[in-house]
Protein backbone atom coordinates (compact mmCIF):
# COMPACT_ATOMS: atom_id res chain seq x y z
CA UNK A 1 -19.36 9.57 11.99
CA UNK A 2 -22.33 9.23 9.77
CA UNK A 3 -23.87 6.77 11.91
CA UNK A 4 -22.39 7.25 15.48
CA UNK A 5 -26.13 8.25 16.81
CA UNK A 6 -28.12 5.43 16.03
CA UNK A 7 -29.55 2.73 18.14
CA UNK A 8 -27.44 0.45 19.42
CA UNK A 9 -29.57 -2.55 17.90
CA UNK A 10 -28.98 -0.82 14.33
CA UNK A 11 -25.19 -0.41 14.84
CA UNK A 12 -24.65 -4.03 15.71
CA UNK A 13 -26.90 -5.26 12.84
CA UNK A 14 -24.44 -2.90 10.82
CA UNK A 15 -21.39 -3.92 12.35
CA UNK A 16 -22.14 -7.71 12.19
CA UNK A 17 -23.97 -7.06 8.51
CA UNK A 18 -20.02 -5.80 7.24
CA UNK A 19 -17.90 -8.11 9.15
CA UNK A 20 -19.99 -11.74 9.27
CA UNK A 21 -18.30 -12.64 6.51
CA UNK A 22 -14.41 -11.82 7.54
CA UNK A 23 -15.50 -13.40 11.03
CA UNK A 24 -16.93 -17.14 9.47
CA UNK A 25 -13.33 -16.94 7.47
CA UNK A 26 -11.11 -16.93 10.25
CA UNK A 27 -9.09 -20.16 10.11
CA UNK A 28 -10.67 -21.65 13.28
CA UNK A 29 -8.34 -24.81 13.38
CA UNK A 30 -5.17 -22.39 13.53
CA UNK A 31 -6.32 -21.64 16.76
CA UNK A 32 -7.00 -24.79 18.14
CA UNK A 33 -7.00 -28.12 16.45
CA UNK A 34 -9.71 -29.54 18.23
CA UNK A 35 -11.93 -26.87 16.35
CA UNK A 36 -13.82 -28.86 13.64
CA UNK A 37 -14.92 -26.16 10.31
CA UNK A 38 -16.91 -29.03 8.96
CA UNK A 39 -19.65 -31.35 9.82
CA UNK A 40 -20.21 -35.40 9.80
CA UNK A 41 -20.95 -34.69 6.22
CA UNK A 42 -18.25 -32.53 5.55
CA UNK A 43 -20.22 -29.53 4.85
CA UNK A 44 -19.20 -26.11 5.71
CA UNK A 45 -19.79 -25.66 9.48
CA UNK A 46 -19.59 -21.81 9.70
CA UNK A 47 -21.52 -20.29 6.97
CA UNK A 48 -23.78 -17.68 8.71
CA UNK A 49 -24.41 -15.86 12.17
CA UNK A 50 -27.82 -14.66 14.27
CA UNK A 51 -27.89 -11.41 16.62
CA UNK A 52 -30.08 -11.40 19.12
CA UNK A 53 -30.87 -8.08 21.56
CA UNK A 54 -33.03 -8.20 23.93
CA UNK A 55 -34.20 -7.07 27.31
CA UNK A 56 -34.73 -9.76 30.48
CA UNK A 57 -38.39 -8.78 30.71
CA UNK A 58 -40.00 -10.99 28.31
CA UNK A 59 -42.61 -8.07 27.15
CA UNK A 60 -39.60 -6.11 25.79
CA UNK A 61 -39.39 -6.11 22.13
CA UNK A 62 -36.14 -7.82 20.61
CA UNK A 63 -33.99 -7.59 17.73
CA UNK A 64 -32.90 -10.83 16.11
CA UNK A 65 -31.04 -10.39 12.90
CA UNK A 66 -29.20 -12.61 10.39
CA UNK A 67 -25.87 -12.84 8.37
CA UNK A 68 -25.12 -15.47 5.60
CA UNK A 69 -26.75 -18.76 5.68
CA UNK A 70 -27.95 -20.51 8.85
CA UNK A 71 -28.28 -24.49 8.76
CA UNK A 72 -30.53 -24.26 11.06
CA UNK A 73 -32.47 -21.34 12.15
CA UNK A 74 -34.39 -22.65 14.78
CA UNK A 75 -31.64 -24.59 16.74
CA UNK A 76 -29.72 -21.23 16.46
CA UNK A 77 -32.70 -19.18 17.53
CA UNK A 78 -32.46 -21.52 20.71
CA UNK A 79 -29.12 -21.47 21.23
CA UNK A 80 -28.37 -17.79 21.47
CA UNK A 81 -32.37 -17.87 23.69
CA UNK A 82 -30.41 -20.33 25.98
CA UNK A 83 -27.32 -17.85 26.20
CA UNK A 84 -29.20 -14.57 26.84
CA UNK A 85 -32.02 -17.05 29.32
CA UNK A 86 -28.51 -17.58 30.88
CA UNK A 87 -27.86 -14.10 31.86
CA UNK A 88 -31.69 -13.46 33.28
CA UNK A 89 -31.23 -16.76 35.35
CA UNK A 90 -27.72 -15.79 36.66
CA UNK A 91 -28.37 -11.63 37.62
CA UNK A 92 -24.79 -11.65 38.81
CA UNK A 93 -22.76 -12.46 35.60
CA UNK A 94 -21.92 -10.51 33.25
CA UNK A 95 -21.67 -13.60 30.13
CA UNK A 96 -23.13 -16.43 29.47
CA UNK A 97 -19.69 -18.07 29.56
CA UNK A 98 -19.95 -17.70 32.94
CA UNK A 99 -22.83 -19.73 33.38
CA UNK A 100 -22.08 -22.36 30.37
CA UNK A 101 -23.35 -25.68 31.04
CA UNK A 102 -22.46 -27.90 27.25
CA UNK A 103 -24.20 -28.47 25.43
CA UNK A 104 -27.24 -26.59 26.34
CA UNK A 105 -25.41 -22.95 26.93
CA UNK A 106 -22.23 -21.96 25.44
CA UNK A 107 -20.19 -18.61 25.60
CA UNK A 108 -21.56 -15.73 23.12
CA UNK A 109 -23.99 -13.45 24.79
CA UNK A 110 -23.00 -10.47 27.25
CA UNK A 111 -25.01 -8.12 30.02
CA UNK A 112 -24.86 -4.53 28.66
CA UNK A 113 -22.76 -2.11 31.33
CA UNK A 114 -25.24 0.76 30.87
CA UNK A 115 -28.26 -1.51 31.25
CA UNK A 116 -27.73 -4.91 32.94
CA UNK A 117 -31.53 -5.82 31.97
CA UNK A 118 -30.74 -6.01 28.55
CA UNK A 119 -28.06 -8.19 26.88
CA UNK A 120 -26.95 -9.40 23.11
CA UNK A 121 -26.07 -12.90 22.07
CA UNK A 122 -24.82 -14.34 19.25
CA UNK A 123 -24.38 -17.97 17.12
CA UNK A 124 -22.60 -18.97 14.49
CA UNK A 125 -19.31 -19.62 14.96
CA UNK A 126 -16.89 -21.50 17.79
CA UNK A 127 -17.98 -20.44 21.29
CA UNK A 128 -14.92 -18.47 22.31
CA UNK A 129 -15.39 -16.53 18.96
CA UNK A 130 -19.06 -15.56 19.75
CA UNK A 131 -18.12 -14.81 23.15
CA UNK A 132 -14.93 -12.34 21.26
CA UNK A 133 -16.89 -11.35 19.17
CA UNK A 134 -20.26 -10.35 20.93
CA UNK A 135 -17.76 -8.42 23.56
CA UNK A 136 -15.76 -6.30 21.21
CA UNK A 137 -19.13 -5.42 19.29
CA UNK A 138 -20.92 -4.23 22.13
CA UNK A 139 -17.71 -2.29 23.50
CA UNK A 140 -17.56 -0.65 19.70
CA UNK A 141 -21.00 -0.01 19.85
CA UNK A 142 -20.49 1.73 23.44
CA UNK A 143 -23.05 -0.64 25.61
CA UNK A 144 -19.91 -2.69 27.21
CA UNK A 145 -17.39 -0.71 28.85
CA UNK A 146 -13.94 -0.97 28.79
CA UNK A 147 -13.40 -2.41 32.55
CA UNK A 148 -16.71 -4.72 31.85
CA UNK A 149 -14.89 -5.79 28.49
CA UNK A 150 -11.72 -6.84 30.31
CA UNK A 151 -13.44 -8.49 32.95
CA UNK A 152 -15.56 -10.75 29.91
CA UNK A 153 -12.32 -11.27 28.07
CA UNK A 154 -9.30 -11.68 30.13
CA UNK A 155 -8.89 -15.30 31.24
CA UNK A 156 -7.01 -14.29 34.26
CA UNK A 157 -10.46 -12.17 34.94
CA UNK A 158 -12.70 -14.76 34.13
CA UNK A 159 -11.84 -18.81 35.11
CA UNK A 160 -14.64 -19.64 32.83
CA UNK A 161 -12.80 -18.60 29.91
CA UNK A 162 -10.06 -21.34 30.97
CA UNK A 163 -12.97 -23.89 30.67
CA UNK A 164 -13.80 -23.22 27.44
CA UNK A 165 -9.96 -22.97 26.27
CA UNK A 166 -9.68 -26.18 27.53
CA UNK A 167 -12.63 -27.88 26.19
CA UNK A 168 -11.05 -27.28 22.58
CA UNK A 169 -7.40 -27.30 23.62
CA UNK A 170 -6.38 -23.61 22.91
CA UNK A 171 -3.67 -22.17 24.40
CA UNK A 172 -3.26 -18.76 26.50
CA UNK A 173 -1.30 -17.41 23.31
CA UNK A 174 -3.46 -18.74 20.90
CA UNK A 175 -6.66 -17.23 22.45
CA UNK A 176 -5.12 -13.95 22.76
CA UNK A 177 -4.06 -13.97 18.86
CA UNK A 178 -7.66 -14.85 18.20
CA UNK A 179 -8.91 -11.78 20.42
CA UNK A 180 -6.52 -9.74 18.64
CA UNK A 181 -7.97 -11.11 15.12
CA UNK A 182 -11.66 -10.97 16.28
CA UNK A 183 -11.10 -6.68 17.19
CA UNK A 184 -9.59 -5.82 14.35
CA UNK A 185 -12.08 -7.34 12.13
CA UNK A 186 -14.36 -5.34 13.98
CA UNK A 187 -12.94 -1.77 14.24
CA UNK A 188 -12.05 -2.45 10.59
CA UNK A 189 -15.76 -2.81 9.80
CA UNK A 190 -16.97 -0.15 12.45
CA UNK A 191 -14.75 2.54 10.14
CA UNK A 192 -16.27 1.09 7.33
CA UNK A 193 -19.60 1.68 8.54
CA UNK A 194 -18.78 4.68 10.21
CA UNK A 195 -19.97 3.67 13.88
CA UNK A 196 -16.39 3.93 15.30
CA UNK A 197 -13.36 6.75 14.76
């Protein structure tokens, strides 16, 4: 693959720069109807996404990309800070899901297997589709491995998945069709890109 040896920062900005789009699509209130795609003013809800990598010591330099259009930058530049502050606070999990406290920290940012003092977050969309969607990127772009995926994703692995199931009223099958959606978007794109056989 043309681009299998780069940094892992620059195949995620890839990765998330070809499938954003496919991802803010999804039909979000098939999953669960409690998932609302527009605001109090009926505007579009999910119309962009932010990438953040970075390392726990604050002296590391980050990455922080963006895809489509934010509504607000700032508030999303905190939220994914809050995830990923998550992780540094809580050296024992492996996703901010675990340590979600709404609605200051949500799902969507995961601990990287190889390096557990460096993690990648993201905001944009519904918190179980960050959370999907950070965790199959990472995995793609080989920094989450396979049992550390499974452990993130599987809500008989992780009770704190339940939580956020529940807090929007999304079924075991449902969730699992949405998982199923959220990785094939994303080894669709990592061909495309040519990050991923």
């Amino acid at each position: 693959m043309k681009n299998a040896n780069l940094a892992f920062s620059q195949k995620m900005k890839l990765l998330f720069g070809s499938a954003w789009t496919d991802l803010i699509d999804i039909k979000w209130n098939e999953y669960s109807s409690k998932i609302q795609t527009h605001d109090d003013s009926n505007q579009l809800k999910y119309q962009g996404m932010l990438l953040r990598i970075a390392g726990h010591n604050l002296t590391e330099a980050q990455s922080i990309f963006t895809f489509g259009q934010l509504t607000d930058k700032e508030k999303s530049l905190e939220t994914v800070g809050n995830k990923i502050d998550s992780l540094i606070a809580l050296p024992d999990t492996k996703s901010s899901l675990e340590g979600r406290e709404p609605p200051r920290i949500w799902g969507g940012a995961v601990r990287q297997s190889d390096n557990p003092e460096k993690s990648a977050g993201i905001t944009g969309l519904p918190e179980l589709g960050d959370h999907l969607s950070v965790s199959y990127g990472m995995k793609i772009c080989g920094r989450l491995t396979v049992e550390d995926c499974n452990a993130v994703l599987h809500p008989e692995n992780n009770g704190h998945i339940r939580a956020a199931q529940e807090l929007v009223g999304m079924s075991d099958e449902n969730y699992i069709l949405l998982a199923g959606l959220i990785s094939t978007i994303l080894m669709r794109h990592a061909v495309k890109v040519q990050i991923a056989a």
